[in-house]
PDB file of N, CA and C in Angstrom:
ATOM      1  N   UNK A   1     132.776 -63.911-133.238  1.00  0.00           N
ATOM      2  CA  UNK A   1     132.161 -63.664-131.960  1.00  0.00           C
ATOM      3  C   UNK A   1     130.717 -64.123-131.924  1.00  0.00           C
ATOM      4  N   UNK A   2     129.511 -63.864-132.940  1.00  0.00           N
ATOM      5  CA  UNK A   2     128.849 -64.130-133.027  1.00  0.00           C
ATOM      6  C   UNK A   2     128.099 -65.545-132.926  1.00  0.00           C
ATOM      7  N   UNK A   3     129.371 -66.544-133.126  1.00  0.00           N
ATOM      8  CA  UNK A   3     129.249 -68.262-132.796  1.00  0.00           C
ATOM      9  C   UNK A   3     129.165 -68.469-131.663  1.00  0.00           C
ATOM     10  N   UNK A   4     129.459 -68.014-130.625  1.00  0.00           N
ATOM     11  CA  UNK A   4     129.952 -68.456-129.786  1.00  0.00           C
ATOM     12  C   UNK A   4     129.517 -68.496-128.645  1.00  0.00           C
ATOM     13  N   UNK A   5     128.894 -69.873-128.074  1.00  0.00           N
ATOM     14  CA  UNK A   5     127.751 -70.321-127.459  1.00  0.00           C
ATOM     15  C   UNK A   5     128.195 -69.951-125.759  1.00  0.00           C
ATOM     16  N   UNK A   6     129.676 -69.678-125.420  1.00  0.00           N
ATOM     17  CA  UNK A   6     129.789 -70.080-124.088  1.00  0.00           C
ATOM     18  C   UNK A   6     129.230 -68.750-123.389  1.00  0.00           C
ATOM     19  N   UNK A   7     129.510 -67.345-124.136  1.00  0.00           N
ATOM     20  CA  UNK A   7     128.467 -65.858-123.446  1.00  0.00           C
ATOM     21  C   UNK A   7     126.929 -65.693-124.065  1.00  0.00           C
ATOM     22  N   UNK A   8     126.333 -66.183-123.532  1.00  0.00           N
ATOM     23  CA  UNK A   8     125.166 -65.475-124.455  1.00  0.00           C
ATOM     24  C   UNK A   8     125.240 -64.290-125.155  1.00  0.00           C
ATOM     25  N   UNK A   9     124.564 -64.136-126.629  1.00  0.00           N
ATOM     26  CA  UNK A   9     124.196 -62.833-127.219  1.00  0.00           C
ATOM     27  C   UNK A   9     123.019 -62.286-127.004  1.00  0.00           C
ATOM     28  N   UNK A  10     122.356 -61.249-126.236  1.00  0.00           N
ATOM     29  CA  UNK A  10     121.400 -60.627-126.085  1.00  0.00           C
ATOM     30  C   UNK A  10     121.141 -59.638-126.658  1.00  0.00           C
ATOM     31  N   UNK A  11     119.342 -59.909-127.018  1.00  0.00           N
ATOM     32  CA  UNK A  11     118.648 -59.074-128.011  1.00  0.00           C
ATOM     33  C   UNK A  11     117.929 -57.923-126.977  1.00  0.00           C
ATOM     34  N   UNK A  12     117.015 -56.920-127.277  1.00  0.00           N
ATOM     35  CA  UNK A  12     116.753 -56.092-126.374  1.00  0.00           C
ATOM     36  C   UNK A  12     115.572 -56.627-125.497  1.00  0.00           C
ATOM     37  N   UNK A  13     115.015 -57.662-126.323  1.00  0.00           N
ATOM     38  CA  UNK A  13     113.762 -58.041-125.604  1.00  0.00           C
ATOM     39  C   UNK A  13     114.441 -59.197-124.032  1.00  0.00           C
ATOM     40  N   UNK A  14     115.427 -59.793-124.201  1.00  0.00           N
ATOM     41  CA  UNK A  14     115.895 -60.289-123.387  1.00  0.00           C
ATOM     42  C   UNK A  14     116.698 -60.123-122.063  1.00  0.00           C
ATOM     43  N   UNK A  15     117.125 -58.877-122.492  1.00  0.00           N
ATOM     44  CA  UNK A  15     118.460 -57.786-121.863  1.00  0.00           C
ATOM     45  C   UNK A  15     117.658 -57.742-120.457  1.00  0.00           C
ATOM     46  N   UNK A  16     116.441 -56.710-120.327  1.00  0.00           N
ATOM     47  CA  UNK A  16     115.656 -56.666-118.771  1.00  0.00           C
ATOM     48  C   UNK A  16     116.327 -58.382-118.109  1.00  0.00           C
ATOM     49  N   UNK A  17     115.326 -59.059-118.824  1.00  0.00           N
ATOM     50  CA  UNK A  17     115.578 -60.072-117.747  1.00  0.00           C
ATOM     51  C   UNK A  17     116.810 -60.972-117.559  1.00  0.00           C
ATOM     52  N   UNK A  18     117.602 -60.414-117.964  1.00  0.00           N
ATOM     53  CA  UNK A  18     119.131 -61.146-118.322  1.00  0.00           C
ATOM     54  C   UNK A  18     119.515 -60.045-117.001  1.00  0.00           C
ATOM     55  N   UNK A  19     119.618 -59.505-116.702  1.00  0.00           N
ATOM     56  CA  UNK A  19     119.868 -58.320-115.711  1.00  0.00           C
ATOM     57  C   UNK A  19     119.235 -57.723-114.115  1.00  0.00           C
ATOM     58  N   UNK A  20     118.211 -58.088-114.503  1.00  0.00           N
ATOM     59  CA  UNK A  20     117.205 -57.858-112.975  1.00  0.00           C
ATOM     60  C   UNK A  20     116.807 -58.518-112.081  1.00  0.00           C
ATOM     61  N   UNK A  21     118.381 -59.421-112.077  1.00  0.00           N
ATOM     62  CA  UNK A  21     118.896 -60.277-111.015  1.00  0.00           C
ATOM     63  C   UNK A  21     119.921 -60.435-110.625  1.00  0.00           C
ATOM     64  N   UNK A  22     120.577 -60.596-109.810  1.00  0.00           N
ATOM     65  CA  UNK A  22     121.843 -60.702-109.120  1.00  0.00           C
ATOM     66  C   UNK A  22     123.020 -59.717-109.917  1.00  0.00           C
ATOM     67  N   UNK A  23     124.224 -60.451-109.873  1.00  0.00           N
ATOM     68  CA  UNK A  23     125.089 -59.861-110.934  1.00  0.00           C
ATOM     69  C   UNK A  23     125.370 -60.040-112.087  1.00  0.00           C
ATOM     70  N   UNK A  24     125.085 -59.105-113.118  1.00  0.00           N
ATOM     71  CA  UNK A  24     125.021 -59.332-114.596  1.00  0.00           C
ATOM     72  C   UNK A  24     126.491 -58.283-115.354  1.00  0.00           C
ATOM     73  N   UNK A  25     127.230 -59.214-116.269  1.00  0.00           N
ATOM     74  CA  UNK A  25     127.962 -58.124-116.864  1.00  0.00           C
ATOM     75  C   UNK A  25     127.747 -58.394-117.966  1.00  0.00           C
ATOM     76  N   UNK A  26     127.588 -57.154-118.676  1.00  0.00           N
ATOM     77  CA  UNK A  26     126.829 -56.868-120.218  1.00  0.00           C
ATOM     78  C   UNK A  26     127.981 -56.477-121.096  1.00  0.00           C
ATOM     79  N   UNK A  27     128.920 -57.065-122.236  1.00  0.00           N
ATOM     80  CA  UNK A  27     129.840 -56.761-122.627  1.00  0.00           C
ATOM     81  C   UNK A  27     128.872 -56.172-124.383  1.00  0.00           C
ATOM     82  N   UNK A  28     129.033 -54.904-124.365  1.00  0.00           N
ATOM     83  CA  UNK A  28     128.988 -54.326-125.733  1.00  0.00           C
ATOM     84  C   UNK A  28     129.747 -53.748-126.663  1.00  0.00           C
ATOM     85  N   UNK A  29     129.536 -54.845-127.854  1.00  0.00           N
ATOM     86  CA  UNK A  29     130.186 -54.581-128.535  1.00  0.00           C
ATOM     87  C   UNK A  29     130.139 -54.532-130.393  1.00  0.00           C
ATOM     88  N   UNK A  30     130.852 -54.732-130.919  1.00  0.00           N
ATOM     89  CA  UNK A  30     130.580 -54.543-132.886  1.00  0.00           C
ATOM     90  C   UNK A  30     131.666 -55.759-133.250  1.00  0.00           C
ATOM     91  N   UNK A  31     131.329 -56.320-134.043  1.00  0.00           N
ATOM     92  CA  UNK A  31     132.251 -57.053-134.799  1.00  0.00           C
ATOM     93  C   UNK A  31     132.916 -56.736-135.555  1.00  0.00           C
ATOM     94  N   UNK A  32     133.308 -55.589-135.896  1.00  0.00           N
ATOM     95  CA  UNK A  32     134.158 -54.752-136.660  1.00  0.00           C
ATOM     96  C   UNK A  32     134.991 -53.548-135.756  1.00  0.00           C
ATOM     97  N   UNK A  33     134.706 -53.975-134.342  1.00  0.00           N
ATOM     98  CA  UNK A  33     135.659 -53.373-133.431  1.00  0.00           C
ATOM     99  C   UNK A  33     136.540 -54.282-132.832  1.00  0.00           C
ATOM    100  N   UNK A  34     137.979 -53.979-133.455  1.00  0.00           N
ATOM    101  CA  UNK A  34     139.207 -55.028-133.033  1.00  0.00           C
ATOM    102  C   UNK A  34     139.745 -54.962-131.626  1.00  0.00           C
ATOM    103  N   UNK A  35     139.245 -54.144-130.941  1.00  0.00           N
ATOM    104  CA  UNK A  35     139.562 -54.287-128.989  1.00  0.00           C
ATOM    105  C   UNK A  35     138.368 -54.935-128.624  1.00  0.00           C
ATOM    106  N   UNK A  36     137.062 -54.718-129.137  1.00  0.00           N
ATOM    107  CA  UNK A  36     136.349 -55.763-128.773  1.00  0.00           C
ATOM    108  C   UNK A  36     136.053 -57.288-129.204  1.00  0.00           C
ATOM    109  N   UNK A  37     136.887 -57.802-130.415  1.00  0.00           N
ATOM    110  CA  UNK A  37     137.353 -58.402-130.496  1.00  0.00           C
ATOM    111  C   UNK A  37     138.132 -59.540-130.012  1.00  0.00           C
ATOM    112  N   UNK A  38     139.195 -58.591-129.269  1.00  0.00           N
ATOM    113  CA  UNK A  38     140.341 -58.923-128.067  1.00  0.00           C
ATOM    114  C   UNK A  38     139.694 -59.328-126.977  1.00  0.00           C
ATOM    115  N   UNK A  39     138.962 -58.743-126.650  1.00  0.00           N
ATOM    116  CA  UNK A  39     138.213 -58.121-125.359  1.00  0.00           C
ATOM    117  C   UNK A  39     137.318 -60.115-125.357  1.00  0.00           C
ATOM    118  N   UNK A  40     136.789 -60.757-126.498  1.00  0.00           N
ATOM    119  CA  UNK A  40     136.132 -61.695-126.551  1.00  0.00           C
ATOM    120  C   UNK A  40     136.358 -63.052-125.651  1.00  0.00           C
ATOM    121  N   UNK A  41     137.881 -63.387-125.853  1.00  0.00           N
ATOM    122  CA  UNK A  41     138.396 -64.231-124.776  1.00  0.00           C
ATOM    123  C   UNK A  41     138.174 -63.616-123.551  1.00  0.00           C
ATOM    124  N   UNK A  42     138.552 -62.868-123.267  1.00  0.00           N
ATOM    125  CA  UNK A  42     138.714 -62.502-121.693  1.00  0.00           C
ATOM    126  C   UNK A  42     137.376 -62.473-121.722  1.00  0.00           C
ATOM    127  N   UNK A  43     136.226 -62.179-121.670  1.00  0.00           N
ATOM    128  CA  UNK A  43     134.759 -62.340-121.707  1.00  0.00           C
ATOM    129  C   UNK A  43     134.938 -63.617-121.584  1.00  0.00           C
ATOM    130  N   UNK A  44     134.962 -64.333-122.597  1.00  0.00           N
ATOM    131  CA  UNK A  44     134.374 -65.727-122.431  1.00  0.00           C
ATOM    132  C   UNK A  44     135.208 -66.760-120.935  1.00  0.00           C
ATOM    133  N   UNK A  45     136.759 -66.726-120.898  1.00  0.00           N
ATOM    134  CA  UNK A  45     137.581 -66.898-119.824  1.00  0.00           C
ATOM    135  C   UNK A  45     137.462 -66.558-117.888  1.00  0.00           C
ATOM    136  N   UNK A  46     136.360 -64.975-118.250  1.00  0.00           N
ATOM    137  CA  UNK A  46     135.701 -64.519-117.151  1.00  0.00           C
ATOM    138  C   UNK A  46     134.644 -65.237-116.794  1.00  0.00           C
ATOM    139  N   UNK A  47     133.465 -66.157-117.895  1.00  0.00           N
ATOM    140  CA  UNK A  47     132.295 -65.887-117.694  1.00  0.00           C
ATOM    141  C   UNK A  47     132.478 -67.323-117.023  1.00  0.00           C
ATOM    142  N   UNK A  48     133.658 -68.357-117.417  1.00  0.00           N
ATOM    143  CA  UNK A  48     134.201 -69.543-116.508  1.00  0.00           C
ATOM    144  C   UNK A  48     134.449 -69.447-114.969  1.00  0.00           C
ATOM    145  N   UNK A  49     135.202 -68.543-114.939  1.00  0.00           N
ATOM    146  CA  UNK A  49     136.153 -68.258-113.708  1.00  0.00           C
ATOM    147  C   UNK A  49     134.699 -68.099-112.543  1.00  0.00           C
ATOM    148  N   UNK A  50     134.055 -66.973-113.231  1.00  0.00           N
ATOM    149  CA  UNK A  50     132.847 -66.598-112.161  1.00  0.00           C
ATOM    150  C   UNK A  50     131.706 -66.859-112.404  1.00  0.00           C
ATOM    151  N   UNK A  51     131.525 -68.308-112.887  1.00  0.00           N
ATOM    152  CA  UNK A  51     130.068 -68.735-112.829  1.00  0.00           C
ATOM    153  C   UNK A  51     129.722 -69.223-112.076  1.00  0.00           C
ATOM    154  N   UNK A  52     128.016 -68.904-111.886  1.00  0.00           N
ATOM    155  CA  UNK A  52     127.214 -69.065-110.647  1.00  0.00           C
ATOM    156  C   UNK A  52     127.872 -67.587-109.649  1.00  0.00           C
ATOM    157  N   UNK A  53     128.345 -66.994-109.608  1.00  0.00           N
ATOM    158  CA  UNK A  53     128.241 -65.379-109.002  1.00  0.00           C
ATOM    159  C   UNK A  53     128.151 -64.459-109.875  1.00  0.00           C
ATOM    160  N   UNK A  54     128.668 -64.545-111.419  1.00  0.00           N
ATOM    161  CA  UNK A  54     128.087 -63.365-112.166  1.00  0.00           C
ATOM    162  C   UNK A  54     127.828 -64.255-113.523  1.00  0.00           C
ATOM    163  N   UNK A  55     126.600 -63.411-113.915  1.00  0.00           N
ATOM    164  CA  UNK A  55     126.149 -63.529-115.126  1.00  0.00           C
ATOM    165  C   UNK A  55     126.788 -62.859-116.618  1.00  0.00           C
ATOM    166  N   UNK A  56     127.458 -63.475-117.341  1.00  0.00           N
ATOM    167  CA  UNK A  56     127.759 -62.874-119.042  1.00  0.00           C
ATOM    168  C   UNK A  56     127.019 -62.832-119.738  1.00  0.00           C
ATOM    169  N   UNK A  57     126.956 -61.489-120.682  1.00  0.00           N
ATOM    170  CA  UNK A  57     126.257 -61.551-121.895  1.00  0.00           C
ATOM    171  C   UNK A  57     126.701 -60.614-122.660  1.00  0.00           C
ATOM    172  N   UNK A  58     126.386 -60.443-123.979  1.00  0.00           N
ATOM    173  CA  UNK A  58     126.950 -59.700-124.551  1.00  0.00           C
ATOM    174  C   UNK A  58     126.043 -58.895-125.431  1.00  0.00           C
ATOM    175  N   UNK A  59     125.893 -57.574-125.915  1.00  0.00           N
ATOM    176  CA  UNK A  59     125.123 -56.911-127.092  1.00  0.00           C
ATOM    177  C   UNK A  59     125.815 -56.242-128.152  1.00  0.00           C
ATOM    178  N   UNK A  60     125.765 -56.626-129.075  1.00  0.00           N
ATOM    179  CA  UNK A  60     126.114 -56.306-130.403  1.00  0.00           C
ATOM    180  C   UNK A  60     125.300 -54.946-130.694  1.00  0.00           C
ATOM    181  N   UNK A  61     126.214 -53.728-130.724  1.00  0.00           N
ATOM    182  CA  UNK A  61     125.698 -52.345-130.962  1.00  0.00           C
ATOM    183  C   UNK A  61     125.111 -52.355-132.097  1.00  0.00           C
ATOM    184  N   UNK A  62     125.620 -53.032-132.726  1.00  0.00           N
ATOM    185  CA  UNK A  62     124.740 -52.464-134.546  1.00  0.00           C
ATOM    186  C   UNK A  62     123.480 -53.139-134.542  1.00  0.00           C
ATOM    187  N   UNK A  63     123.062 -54.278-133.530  1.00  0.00           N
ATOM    188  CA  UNK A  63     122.020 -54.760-134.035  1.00  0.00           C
ATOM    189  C   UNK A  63     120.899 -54.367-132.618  1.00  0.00           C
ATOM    190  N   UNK A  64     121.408 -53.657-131.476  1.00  0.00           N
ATOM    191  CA  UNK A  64     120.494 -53.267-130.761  1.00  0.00           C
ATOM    192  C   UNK A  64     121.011 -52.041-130.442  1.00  0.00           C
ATOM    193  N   UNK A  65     120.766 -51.022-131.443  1.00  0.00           N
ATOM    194  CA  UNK A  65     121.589 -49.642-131.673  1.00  0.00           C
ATOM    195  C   UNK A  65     120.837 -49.197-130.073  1.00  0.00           C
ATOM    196  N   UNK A  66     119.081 -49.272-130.184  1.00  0.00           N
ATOM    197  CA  UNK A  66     118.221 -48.389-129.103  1.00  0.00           C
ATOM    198  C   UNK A  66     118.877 -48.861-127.340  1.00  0.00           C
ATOM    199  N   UNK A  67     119.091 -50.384-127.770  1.00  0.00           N
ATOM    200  CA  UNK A  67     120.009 -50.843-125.979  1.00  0.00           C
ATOM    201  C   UNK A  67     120.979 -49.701-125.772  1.00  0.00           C
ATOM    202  N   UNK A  68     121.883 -49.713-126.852  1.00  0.00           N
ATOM    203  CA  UNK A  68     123.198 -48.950-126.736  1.00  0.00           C
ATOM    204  C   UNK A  68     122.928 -48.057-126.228  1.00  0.00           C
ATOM    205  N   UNK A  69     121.887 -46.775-126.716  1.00  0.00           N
ATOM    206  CA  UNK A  69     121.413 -45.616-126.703  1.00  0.00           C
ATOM    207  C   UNK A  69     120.984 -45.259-125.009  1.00  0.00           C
ATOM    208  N   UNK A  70     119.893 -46.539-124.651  1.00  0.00           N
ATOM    209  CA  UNK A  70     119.928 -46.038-123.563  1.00  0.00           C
ATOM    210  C   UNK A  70     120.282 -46.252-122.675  1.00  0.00           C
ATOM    211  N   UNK A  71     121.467 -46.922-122.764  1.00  0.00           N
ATOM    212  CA  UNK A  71     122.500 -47.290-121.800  1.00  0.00           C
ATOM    213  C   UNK A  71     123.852 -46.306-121.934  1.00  0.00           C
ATOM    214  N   UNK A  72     123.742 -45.109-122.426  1.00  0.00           N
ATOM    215  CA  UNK A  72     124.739 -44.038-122.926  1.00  0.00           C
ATOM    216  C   UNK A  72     125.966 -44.719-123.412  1.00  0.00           C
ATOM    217  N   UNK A  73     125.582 -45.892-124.274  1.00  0.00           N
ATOM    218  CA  UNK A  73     127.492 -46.782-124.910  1.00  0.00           C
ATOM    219  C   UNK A  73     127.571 -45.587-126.063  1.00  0.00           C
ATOM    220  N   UNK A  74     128.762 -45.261-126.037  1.00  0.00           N
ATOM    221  CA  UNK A  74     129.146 -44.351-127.132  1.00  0.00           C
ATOM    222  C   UNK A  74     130.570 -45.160-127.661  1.00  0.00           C
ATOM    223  N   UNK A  75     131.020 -45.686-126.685  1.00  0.00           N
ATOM    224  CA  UNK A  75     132.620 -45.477-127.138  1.00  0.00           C
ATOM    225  C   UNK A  75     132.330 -47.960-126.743  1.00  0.00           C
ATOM    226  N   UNK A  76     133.253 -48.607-127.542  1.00  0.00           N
ATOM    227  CA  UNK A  76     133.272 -49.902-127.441  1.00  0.00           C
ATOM    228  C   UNK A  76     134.668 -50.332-127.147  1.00  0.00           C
ATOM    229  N   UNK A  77     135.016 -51.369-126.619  1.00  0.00           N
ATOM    230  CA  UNK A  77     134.078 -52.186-126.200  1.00  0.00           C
ATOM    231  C   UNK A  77     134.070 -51.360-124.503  1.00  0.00           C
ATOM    232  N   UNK A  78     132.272 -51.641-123.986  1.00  0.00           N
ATOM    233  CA  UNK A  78     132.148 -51.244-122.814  1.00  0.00           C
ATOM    234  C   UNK A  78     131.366 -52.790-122.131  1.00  0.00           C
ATOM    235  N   UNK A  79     131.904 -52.509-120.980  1.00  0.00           N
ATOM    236  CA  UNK A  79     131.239 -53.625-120.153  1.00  0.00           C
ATOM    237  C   UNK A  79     130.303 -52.958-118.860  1.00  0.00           C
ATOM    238  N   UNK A  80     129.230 -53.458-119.093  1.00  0.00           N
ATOM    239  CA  UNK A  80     128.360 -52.870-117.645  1.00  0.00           C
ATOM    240  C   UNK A  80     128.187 -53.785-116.944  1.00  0.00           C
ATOM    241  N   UNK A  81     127.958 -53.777-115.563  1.00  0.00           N
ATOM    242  CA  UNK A  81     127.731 -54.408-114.745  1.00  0.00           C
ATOM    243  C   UNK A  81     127.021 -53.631-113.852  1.00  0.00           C
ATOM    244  N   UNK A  82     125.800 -54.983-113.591  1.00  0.00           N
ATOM    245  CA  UNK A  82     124.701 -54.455-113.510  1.00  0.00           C
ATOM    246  C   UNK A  82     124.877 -55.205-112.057  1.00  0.00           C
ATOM    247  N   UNK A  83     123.830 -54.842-111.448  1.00  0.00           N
ATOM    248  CA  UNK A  83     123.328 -55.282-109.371  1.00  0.00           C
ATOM    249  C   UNK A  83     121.647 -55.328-109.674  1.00  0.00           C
ATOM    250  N   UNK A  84     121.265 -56.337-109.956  1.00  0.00           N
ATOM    251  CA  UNK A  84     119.630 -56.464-109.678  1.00  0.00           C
ATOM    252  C   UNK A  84     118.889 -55.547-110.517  1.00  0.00           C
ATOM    253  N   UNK A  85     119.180 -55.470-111.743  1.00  0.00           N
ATOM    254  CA  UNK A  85     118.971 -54.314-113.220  1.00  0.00           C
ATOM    255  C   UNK A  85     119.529 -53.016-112.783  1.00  0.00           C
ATOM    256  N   UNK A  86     120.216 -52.662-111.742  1.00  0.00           N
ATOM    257  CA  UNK A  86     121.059 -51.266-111.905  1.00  0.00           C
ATOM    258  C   UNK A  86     122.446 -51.175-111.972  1.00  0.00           C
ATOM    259  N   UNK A  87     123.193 -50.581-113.191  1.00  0.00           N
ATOM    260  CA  UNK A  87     124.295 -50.315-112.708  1.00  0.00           C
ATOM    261  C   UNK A  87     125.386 -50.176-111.823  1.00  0.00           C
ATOM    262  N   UNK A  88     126.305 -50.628-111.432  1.00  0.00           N
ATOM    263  CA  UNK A  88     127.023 -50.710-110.499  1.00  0.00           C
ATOM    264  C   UNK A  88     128.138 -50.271-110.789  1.00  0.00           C
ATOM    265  N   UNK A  89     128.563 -50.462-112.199  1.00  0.00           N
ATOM    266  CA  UNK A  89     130.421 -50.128-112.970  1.00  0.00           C
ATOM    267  C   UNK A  89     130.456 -50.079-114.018  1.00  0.00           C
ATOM    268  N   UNK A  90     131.467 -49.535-114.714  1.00  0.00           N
ATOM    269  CA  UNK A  90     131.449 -49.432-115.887  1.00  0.00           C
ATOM    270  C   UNK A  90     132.746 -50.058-116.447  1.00  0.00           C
ATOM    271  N   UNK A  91     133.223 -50.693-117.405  1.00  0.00           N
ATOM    272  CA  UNK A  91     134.311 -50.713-117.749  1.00  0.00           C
ATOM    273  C   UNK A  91     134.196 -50.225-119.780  1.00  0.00           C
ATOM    274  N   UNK A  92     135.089 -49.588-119.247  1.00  0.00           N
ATOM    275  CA  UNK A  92     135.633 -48.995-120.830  1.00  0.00           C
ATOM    276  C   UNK A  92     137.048 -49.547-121.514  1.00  0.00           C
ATOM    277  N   UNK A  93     137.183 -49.788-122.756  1.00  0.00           N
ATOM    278  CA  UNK A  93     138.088 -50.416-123.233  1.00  0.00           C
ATOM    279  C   UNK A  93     138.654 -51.265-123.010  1.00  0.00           C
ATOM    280  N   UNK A  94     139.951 -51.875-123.688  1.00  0.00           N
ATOM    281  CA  UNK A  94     140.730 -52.917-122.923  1.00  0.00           C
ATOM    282  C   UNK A  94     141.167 -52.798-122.155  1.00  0.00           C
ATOM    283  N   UNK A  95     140.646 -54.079-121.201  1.00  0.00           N
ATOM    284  CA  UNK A  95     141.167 -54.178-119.677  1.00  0.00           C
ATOM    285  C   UNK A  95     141.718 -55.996-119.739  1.00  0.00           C
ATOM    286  N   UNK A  96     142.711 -56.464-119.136  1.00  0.00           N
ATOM    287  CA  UNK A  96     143.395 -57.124-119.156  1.00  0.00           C
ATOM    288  C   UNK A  96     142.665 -58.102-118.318  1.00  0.00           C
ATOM    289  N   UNK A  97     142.808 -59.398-118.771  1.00  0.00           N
ATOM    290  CA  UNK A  97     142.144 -60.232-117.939  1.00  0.00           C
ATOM    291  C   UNK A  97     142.826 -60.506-116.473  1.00  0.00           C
ATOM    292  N   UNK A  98     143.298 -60.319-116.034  1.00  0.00           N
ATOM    293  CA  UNK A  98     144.123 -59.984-114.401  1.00  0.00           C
ATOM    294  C   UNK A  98     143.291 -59.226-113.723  1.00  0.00           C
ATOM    295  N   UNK A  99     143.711 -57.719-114.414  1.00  0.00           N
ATOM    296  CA  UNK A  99     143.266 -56.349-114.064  1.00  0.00           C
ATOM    297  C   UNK A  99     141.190 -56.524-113.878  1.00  0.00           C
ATOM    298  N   UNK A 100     140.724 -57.235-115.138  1.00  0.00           N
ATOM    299  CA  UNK A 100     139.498 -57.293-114.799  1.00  0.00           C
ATOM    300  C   UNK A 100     139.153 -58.402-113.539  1.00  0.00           C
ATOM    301  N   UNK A 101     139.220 -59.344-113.560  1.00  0.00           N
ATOM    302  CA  UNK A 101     139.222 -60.397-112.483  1.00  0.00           C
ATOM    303  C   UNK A 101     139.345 -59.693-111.090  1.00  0.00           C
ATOM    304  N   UNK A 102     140.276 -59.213-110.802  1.00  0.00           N
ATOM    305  CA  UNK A 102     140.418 -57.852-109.656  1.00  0.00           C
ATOM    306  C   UNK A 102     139.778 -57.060-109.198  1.00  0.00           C
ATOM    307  N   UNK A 103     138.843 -56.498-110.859  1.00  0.00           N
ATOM    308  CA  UNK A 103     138.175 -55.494-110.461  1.00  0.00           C
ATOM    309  C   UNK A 103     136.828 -56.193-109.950  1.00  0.00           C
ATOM    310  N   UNK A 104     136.302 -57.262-110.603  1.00  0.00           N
ATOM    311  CA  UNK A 104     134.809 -57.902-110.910  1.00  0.00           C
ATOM    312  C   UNK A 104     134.736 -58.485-109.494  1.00  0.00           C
ATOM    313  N   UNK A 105     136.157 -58.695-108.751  1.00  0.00           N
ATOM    314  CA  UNK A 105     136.051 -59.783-107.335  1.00  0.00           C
ATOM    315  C   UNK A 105     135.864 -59.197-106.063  1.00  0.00           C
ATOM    316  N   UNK A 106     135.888 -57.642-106.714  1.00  0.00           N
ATOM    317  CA  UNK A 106     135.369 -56.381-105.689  1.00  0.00           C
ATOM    318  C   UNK A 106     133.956 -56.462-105.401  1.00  0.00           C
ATOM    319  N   UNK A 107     133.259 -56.958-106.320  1.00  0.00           N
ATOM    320  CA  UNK A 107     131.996 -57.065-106.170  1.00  0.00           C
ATOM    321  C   UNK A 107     130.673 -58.164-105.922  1.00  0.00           C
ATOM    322  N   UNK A 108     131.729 -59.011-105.280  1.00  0.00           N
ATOM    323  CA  UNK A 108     131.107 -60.661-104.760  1.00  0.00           C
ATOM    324  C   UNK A 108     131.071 -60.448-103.510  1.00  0.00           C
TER     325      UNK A 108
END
């Protein structure tokens, strides 16, 4: 996951401004979590489908534990989606790339 140039990986110093614009979805996750793992295609497959209306990125919990923290991620993989740096949705666990596409097209 970590190779892989087509979602950006965001550090905390970047995250604000990766976000406090339009629509941003923030996929967090661990590389030693196998649904987020899964979860990687459909991220990267999404970030095709809806580019130029939403923004991908992704944060690796172990290495920006304090993002996680204050974004209440407890449980992975979670996806936020953000509206102009605020929250808008949450998605928790695996969600099917159909089922997500559906949900994300609610919000264009």
């Amino acid at each position: 996951m970590a190779g892989n140039d087509k979602v950006p990986e965001l550090t905390n110093a970047e995250f604000n401004d990766f976000t406090k614009e339009g629509l941003a979805l923030v996929d967090f996750f661990a590389e030693w979590c196998m649904p987020c793992v899964m979860m990687g295609p459909i991220i990267d497959e999404l970030s095709e489908k809806f580019k130029g209306k939403i923004k991908f990125g992704k944060v690796n919990v172990e290495d920006n534990q304090s993002l996680a923290a204050k974004h209440n991620v407890s449980s992975i993989p979670n996806m936020i989606l953000f509206k102009n740096g605020k929250e808008i949705e949450r998605f928790i666990g695996s969600v099917s790339a159909e089922d997500f596409e559906v949900k994300l097209k609610k919000f264009l």
